[in-house]
PDB file of N, CA and C in Angstrom:
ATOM      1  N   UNK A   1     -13.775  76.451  83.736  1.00  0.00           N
ATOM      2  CA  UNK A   1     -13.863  75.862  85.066  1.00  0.00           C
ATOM      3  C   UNK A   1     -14.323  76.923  86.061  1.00  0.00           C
ATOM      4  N   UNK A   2     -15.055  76.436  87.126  1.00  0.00           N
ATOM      5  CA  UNK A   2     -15.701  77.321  88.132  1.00  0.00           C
ATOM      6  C   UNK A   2     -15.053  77.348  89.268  1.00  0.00           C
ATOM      7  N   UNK A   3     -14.608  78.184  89.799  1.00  0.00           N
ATOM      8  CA  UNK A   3     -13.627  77.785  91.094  1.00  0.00           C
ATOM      9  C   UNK A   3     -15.000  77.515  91.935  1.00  0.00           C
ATOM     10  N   UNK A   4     -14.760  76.755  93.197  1.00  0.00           N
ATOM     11  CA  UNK A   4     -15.956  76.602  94.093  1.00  0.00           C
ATOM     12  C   UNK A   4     -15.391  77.480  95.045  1.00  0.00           C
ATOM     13  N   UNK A   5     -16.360  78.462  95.877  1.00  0.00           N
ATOM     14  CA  UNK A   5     -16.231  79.561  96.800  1.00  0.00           C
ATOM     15  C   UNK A   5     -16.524  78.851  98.294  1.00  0.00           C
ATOM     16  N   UNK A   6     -15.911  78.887  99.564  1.00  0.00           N
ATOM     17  CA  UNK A   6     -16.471  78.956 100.849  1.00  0.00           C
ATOM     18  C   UNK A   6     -16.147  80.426 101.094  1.00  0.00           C
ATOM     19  N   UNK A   7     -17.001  80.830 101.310  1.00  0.00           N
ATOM     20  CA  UNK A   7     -17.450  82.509 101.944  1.00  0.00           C
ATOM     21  C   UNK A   7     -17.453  82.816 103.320  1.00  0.00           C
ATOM     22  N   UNK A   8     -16.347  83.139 104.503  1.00  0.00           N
ATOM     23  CA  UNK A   8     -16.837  83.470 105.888  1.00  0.00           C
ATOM     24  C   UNK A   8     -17.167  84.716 105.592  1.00  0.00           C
ATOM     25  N   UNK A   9     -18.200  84.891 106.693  1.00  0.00           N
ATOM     26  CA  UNK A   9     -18.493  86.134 106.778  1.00  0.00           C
ATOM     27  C   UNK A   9     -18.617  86.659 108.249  1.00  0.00           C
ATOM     28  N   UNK A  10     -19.351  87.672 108.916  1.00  0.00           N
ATOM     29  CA  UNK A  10     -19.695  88.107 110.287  1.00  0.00           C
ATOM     30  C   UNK A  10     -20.619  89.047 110.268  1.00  0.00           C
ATOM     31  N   UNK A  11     -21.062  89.546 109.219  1.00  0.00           N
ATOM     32  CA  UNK A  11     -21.881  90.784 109.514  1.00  0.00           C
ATOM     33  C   UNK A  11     -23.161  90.384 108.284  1.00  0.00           C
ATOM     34  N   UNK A  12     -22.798  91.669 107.466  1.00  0.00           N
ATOM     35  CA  UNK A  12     -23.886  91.676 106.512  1.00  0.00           C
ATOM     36  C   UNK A  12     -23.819  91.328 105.302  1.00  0.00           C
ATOM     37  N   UNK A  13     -22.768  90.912 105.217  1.00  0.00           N
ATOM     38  CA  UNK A  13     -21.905  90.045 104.259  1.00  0.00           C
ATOM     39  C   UNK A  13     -21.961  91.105 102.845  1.00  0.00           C
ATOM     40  N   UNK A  14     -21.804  92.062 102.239  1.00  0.00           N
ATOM     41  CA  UNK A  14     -21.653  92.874 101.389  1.00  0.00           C
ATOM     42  C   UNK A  14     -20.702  91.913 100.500  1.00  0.00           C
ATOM     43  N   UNK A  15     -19.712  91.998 101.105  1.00  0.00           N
ATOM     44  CA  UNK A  15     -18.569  91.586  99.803  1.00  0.00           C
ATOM     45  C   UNK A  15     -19.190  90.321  99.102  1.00  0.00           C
ATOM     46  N   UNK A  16     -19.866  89.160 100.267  1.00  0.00           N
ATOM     47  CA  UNK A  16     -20.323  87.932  99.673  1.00  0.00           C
ATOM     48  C   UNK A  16     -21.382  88.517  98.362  1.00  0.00           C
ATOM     49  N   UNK A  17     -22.250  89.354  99.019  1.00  0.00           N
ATOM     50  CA  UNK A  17     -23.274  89.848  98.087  1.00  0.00           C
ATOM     51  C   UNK A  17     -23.003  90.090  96.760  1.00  0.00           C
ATOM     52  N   UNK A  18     -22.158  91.111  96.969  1.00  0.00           N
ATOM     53  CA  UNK A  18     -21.103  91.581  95.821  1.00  0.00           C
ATOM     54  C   UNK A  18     -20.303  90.518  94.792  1.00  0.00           C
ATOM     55  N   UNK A  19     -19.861  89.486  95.366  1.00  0.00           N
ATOM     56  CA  UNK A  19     -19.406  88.459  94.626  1.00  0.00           C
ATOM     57  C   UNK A  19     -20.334  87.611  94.250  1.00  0.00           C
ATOM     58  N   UNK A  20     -21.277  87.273  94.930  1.00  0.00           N
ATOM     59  CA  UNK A  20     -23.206  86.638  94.267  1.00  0.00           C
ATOM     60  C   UNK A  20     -22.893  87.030  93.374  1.00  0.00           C
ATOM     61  N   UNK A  21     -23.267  88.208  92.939  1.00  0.00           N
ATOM     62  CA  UNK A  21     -24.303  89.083  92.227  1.00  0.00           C
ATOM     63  C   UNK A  21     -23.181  89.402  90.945  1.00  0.00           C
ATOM     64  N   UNK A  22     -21.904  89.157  91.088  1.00  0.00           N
ATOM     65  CA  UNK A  22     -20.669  89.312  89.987  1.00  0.00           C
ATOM     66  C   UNK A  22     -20.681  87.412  89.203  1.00  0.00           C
ATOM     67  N   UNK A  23     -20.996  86.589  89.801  1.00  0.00           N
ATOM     68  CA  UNK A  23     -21.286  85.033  89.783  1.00  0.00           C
ATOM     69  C   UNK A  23     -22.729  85.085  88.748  1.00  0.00           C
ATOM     70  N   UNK A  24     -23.590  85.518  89.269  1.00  0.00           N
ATOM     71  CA  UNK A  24     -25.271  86.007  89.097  1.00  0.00           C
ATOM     72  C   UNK A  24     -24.891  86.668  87.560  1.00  0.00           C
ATOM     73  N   UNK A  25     -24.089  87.661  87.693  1.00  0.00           N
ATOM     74  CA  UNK A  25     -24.190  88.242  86.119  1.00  0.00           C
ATOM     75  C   UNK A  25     -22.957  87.671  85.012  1.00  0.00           C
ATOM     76  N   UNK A  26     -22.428  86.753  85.498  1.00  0.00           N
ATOM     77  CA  UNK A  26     -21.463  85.760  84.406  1.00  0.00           C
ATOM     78  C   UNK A  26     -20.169  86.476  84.737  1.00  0.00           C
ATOM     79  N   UNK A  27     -19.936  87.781  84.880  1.00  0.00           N
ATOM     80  CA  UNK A  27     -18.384  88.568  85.045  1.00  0.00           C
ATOM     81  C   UNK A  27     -17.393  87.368  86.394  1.00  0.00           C
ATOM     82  N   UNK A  28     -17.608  86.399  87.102  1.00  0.00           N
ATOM     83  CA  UNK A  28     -16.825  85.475  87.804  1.00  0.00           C
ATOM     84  C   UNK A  28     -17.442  84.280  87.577  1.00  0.00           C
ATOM     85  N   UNK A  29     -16.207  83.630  87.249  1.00  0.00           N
ATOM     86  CA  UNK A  29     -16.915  82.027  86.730  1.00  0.00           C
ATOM     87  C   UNK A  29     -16.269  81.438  87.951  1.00  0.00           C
ATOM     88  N   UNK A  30     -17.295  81.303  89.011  1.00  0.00           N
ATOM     89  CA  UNK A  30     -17.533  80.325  90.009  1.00  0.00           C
ATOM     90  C   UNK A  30     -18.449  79.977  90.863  1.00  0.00           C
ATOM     91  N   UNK A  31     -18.595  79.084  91.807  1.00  0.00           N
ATOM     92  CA  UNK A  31     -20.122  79.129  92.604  1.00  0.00           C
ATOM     93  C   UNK A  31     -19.563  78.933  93.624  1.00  0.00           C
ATOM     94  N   UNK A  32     -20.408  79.250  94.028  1.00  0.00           N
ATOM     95  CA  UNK A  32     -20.564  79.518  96.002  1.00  0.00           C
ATOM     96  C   UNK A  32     -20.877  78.301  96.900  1.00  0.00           C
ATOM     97  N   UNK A  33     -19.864  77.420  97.562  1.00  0.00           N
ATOM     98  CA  UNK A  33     -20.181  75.969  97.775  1.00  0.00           C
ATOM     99  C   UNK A  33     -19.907  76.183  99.098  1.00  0.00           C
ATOM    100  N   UNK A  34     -20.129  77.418 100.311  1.00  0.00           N
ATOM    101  CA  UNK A  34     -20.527  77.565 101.142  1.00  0.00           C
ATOM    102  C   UNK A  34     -20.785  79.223 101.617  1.00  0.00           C
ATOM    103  N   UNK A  35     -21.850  79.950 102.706  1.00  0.00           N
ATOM    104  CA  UNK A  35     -21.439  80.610 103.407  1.00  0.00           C
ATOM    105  C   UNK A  35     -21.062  80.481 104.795  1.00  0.00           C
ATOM    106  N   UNK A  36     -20.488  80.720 105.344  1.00  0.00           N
ATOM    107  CA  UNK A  36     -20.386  80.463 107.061  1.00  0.00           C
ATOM    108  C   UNK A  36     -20.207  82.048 107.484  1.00  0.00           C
ATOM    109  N   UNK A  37     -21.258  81.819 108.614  1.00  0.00           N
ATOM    110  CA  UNK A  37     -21.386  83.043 109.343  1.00  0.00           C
ATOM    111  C   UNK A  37     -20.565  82.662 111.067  1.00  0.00           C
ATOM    112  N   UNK A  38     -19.989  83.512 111.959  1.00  0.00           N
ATOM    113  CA  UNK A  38     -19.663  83.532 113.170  1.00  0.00           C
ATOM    114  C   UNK A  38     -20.709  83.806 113.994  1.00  0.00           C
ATOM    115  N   UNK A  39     -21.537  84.622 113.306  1.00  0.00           N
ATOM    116  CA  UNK A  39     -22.490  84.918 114.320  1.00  0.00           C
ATOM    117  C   UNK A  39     -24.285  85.073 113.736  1.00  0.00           C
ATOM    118  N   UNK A  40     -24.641  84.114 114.307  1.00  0.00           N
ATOM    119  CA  UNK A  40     -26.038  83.267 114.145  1.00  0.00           C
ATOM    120  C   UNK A  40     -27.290  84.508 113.500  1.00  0.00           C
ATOM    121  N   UNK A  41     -26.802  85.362 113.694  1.00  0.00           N
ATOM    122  CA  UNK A  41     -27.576  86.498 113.521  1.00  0.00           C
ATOM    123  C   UNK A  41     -27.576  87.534 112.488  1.00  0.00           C
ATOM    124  N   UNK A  42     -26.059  87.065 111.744  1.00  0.00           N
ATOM    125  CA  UNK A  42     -25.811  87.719 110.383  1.00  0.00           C
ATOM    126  C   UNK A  42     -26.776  87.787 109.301  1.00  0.00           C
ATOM    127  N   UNK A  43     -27.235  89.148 108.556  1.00  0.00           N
ATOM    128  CA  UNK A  43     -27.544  89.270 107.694  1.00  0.00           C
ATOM    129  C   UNK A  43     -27.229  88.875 106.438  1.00  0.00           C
ATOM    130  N   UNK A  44     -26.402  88.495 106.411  1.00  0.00           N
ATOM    131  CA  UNK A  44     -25.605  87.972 104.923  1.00  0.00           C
ATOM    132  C   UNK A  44     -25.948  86.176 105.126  1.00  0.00           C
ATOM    133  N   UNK A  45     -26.814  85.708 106.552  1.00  0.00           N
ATOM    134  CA  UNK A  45     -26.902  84.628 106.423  1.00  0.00           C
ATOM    135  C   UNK A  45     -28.336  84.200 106.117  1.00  0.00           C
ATOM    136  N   UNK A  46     -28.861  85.589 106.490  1.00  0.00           N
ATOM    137  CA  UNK A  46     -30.279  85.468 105.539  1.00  0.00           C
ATOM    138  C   UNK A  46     -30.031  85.851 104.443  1.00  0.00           C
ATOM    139  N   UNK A  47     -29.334  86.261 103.567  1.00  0.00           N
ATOM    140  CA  UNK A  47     -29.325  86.846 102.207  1.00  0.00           C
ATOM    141  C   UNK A  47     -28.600  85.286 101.715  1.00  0.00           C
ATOM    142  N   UNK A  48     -27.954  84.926 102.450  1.00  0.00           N
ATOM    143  CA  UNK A  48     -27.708  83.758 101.674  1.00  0.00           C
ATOM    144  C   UNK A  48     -28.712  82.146 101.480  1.00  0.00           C
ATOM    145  N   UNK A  49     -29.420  82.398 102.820  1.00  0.00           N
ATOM    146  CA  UNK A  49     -31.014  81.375 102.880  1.00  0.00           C
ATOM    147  C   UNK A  49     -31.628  82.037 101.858  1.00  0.00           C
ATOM    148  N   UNK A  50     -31.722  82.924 101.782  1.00  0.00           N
ATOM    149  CA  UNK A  50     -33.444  83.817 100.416  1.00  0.00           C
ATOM    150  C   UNK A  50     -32.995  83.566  99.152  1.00  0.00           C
ATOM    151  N   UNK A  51     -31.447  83.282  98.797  1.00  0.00           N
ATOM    152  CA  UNK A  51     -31.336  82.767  97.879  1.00  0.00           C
ATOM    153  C   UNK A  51     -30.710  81.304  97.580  1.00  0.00           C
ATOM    154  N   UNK A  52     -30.962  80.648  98.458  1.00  0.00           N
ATOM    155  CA  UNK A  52     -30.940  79.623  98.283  1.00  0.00           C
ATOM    156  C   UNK A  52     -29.289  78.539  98.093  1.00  0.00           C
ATOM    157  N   UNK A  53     -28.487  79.600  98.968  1.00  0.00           N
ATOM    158  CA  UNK A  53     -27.034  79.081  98.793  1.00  0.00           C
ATOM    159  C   UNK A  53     -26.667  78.224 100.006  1.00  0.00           C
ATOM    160  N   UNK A  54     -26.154  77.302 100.213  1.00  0.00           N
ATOM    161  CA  UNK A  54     -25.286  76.597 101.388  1.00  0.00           C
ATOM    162  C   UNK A  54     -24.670  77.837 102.119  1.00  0.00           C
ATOM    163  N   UNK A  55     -25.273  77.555 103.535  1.00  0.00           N
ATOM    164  CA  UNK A  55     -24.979  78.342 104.420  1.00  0.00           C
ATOM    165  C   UNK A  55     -25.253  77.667 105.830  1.00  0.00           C
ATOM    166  N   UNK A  56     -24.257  78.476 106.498  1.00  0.00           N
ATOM    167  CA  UNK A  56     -24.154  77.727 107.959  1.00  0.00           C
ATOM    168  C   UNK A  56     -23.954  78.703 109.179  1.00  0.00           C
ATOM    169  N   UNK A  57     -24.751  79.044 110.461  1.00  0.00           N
ATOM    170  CA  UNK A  57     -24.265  80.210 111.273  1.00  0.00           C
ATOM    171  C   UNK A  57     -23.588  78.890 111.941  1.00  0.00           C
ATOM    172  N   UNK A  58     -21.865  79.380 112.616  1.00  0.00           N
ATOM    173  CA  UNK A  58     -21.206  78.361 113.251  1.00  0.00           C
ATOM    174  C   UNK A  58     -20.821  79.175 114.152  1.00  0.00           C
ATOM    175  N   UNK A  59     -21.784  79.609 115.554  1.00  0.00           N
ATOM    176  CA  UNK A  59     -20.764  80.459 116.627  1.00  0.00           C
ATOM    177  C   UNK A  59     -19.914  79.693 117.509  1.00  0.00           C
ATOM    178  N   UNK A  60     -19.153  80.609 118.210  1.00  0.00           N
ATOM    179  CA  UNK A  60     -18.102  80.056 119.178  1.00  0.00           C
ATOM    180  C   UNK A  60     -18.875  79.542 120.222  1.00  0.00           C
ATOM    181  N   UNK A  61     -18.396  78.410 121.035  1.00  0.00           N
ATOM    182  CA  UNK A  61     -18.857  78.099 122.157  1.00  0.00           C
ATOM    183  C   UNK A  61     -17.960  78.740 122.925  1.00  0.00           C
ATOM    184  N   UNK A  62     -19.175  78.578 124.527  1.00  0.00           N
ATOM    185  CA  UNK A  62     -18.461  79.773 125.913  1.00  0.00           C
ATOM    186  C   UNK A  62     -17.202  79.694 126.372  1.00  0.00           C
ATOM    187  N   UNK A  63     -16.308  77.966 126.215  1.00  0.00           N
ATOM    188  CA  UNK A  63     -15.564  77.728 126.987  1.00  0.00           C
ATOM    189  C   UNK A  63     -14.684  77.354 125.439  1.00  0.00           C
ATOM    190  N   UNK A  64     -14.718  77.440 123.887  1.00  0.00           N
ATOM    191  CA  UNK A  64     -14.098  77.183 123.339  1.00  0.00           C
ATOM    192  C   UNK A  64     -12.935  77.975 122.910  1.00  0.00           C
ATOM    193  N   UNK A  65     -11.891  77.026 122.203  1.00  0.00           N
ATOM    194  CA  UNK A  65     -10.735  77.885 122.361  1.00  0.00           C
ATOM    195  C   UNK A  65     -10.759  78.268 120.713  1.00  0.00           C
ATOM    196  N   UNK A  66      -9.644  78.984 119.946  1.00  0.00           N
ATOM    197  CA  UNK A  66      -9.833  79.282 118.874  1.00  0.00           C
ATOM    198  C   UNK A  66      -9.461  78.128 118.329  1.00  0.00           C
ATOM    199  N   UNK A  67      -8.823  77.265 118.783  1.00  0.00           N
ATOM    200  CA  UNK A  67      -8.100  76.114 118.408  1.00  0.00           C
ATOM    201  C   UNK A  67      -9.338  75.083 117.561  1.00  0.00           C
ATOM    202  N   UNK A  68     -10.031  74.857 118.774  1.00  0.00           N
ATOM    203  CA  UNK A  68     -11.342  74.090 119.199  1.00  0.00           C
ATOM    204  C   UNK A  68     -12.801  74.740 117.789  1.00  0.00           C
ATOM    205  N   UNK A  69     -12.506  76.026 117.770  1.00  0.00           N
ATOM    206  CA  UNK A  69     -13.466  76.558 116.938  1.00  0.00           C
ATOM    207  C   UNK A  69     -12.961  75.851 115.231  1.00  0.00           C
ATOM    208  N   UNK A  70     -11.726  76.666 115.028  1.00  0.00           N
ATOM    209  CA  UNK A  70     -11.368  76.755 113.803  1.00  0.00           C
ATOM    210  C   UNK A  70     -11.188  74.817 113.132  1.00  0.00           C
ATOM    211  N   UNK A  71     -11.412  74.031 114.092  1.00  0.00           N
ATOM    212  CA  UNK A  71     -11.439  72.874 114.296  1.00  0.00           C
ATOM    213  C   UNK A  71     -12.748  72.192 113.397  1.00  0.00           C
ATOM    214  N   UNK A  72     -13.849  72.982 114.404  1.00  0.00           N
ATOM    215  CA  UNK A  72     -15.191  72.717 113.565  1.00  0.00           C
ATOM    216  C   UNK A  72     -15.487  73.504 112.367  1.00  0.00           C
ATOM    217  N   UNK A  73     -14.882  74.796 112.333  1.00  0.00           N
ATOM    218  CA  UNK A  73     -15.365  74.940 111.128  1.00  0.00           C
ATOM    219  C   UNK A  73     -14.741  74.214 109.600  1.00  0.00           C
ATOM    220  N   UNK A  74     -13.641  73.929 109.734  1.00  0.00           N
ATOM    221  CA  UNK A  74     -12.563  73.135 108.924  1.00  0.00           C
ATOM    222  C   UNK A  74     -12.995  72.316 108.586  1.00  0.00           C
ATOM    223  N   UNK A  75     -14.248  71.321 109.157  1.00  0.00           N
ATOM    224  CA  UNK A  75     -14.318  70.174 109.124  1.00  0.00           C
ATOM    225  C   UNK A  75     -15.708  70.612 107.946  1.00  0.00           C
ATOM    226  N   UNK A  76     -16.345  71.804 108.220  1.00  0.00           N
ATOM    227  CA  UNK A  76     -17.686  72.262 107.199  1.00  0.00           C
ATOM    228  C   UNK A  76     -17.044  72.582 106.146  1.00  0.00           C
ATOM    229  N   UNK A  77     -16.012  73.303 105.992  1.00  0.00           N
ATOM    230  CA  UNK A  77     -15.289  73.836 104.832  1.00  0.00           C
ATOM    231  C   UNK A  77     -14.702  72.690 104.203  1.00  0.00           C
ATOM    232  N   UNK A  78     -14.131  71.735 105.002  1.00  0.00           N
ATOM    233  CA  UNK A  78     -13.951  70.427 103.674  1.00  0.00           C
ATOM    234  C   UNK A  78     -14.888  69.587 103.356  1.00  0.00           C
ATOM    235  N   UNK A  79     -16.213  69.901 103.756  1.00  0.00           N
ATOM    236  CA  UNK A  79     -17.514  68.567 103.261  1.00  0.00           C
ATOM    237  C   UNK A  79     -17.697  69.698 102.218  1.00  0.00           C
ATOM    238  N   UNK A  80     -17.646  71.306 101.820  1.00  0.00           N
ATOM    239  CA  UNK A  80     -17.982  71.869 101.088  1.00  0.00           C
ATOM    240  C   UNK A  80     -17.053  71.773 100.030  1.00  0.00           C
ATOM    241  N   UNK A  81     -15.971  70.953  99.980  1.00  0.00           N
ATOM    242  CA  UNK A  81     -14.757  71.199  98.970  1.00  0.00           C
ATOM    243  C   UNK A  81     -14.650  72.184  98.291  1.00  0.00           C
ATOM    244  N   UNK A  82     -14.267  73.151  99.056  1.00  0.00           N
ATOM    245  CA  UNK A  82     -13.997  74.671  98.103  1.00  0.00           C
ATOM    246  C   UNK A  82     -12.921  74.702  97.248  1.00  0.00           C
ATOM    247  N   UNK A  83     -12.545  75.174  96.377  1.00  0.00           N
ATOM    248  CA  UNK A  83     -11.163  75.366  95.833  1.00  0.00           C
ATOM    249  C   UNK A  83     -10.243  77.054  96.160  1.00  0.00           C
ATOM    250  N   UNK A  84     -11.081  77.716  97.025  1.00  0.00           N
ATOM    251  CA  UNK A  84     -10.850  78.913  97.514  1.00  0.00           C
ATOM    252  C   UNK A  84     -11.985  78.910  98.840  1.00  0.00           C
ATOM    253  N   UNK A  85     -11.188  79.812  99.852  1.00  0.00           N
ATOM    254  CA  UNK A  85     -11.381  80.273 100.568  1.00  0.00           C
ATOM    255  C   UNK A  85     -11.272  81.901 100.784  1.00  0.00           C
ATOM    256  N   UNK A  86     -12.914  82.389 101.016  1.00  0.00           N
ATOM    257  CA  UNK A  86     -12.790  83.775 101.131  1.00  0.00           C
ATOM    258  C   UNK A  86     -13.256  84.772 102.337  1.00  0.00           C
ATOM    259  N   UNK A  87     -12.285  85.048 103.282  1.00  0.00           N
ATOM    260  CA  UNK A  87     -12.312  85.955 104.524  1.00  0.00           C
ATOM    261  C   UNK A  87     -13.081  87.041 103.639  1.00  0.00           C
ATOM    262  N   UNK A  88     -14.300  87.354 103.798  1.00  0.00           N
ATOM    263  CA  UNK A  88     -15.162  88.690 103.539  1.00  0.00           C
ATOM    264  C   UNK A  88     -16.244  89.054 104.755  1.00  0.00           C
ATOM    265  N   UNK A  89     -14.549  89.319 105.178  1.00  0.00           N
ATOM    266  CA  UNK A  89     -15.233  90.385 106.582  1.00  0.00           C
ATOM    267  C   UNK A  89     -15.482  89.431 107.573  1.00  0.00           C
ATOM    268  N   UNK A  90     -14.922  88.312 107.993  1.00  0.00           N
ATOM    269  CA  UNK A  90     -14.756  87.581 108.913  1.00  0.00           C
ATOM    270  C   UNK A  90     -13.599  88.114 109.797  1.00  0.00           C
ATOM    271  N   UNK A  91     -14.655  88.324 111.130  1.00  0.00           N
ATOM    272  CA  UNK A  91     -13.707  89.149 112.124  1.00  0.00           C
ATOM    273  C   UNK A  91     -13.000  88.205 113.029  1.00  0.00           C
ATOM    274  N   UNK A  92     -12.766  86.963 112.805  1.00  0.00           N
ATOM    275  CA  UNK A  92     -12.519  86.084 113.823  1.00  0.00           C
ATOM    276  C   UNK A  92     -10.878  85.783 113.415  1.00  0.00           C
ATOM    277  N   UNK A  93      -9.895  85.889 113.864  1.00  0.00           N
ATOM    278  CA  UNK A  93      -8.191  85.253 113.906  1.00  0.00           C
ATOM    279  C   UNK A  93      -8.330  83.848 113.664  1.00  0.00           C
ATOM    280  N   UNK A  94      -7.925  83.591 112.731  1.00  0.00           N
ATOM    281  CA  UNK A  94      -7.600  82.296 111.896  1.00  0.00           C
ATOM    282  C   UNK A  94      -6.236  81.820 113.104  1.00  0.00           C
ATOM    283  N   UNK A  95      -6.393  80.540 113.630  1.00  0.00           N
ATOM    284  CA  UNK A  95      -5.468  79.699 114.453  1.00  0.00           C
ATOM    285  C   UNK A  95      -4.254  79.093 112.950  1.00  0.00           C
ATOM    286  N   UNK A  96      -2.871  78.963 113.700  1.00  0.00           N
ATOM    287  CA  UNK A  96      -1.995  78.744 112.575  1.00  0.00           C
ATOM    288  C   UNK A  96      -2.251  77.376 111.923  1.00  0.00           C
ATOM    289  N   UNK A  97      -3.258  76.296 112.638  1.00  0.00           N
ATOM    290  CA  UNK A  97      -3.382  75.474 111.668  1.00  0.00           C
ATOM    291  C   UNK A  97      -4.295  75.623 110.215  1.00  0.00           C
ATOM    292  N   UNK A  98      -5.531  76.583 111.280  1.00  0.00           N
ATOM    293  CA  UNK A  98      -6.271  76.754 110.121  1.00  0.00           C
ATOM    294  C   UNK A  98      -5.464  77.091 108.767  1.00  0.00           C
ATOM    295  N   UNK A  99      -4.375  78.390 108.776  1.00  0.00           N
ATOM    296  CA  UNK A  99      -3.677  79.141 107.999  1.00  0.00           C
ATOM    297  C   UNK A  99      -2.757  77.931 106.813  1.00  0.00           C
ATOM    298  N   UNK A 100      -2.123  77.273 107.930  1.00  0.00           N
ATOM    299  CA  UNK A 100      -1.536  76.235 107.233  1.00  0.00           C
ATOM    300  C   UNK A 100      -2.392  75.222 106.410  1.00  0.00           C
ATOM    301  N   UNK A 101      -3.425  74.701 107.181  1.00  0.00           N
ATOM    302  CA  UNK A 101      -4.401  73.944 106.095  1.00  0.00           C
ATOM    303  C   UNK A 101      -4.478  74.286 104.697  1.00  0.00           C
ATOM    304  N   UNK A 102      -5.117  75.539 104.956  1.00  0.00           N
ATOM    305  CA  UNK A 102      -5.289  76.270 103.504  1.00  0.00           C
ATOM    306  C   UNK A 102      -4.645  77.070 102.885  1.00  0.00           C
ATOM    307  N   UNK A 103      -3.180  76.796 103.450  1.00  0.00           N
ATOM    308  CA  UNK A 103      -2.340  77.773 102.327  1.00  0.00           C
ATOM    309  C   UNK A 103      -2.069  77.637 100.774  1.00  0.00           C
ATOM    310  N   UNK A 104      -2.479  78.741 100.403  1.00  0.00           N
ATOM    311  CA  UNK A 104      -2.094  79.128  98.902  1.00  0.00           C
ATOM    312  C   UNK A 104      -3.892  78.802  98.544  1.00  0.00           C
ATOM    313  N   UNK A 105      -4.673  78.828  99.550  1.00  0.00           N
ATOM    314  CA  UNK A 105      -6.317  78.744  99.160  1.00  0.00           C
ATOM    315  C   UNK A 105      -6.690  80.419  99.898  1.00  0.00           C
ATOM    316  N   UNK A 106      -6.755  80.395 100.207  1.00  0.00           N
ATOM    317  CA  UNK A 106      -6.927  81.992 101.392  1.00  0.00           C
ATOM    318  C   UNK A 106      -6.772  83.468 100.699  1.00  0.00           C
ATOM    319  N   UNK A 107      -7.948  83.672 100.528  1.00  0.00           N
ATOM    320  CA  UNK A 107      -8.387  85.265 100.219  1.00  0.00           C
ATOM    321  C   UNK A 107      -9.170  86.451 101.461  1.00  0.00           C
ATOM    322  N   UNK A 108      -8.068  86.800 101.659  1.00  0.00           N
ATOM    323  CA  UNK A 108      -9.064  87.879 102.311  1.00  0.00           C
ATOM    324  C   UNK A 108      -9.128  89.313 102.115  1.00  0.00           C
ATOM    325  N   UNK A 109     -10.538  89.528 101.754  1.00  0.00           N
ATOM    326  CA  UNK A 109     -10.783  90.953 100.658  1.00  0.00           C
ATOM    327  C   UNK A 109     -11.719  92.109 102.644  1.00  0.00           C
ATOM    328  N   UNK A 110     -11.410  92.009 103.411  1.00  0.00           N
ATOM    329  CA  UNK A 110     -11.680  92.460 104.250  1.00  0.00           C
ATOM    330  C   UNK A 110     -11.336  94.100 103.826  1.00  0.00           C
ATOM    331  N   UNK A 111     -12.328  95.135 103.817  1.00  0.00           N
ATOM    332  CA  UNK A 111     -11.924  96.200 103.861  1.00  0.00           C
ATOM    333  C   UNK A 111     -11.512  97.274 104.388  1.00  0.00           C
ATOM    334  N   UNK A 112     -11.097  96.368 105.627  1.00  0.00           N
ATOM    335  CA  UNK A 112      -9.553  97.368 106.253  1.00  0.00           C
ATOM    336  C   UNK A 112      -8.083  97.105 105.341  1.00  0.00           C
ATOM    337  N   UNK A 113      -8.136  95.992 104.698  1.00  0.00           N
ATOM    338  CA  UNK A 113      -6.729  95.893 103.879  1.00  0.00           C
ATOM    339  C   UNK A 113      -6.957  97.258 102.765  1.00  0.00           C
TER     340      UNK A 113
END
């Protein structure tokens, strides 16, 4: 069985890359059934267009709250039915519903831990 991956990311997405490319060479049996970027401009969201993976830049609006954000993205992450969720390097504070939604789904390999 393949676990299905949603991937946040914010930057240049390395870790996503890194987990591609571990997917790519058979060593993780799962696929990648989203990326989401915070910010429209991420590199890891072109690395994830050039190869051809589900991907989404979802920034914050001016007047939105985290409430309001983590709201919309929740709603992309369940049309993607992930069976995991993976914080790689998503700099944005998860609101306690988000947390609760997906508890016991939630990985985060961020490398300040």
């Amino acid at each position: 069985m393949n676990f299905r991956l949603a991937i946040l990311i914010s930057g240049r997405g390395s870790n996503m890359m890194a987990i591609h490319r571990a997917i790519q060479s058979g060593s993780l049996n799962a696929d990648i059934a989203l990326i989401c970027s915070d910010q429209a401009e991420a590199a890891g969201i072109l690395y994830a267009k050039s190869h051809k993976i589900p991907s989404i830049a979802l920034s914050k609006s001016k007047n939105e709250s985290r409430e309001e954000y983590d709201s919309r993205l929740m709603k992309k992450i369940d049309s993607a039915q992930p069976d995991l969720i993976v914080l790689a390097g998503f700099m944005r504070l998860q609101s306690p519903e988000f947390i609760h939604r997906y508890s016991g789904k939630i990985i985060n390999i961020h490398p300040s831990l």
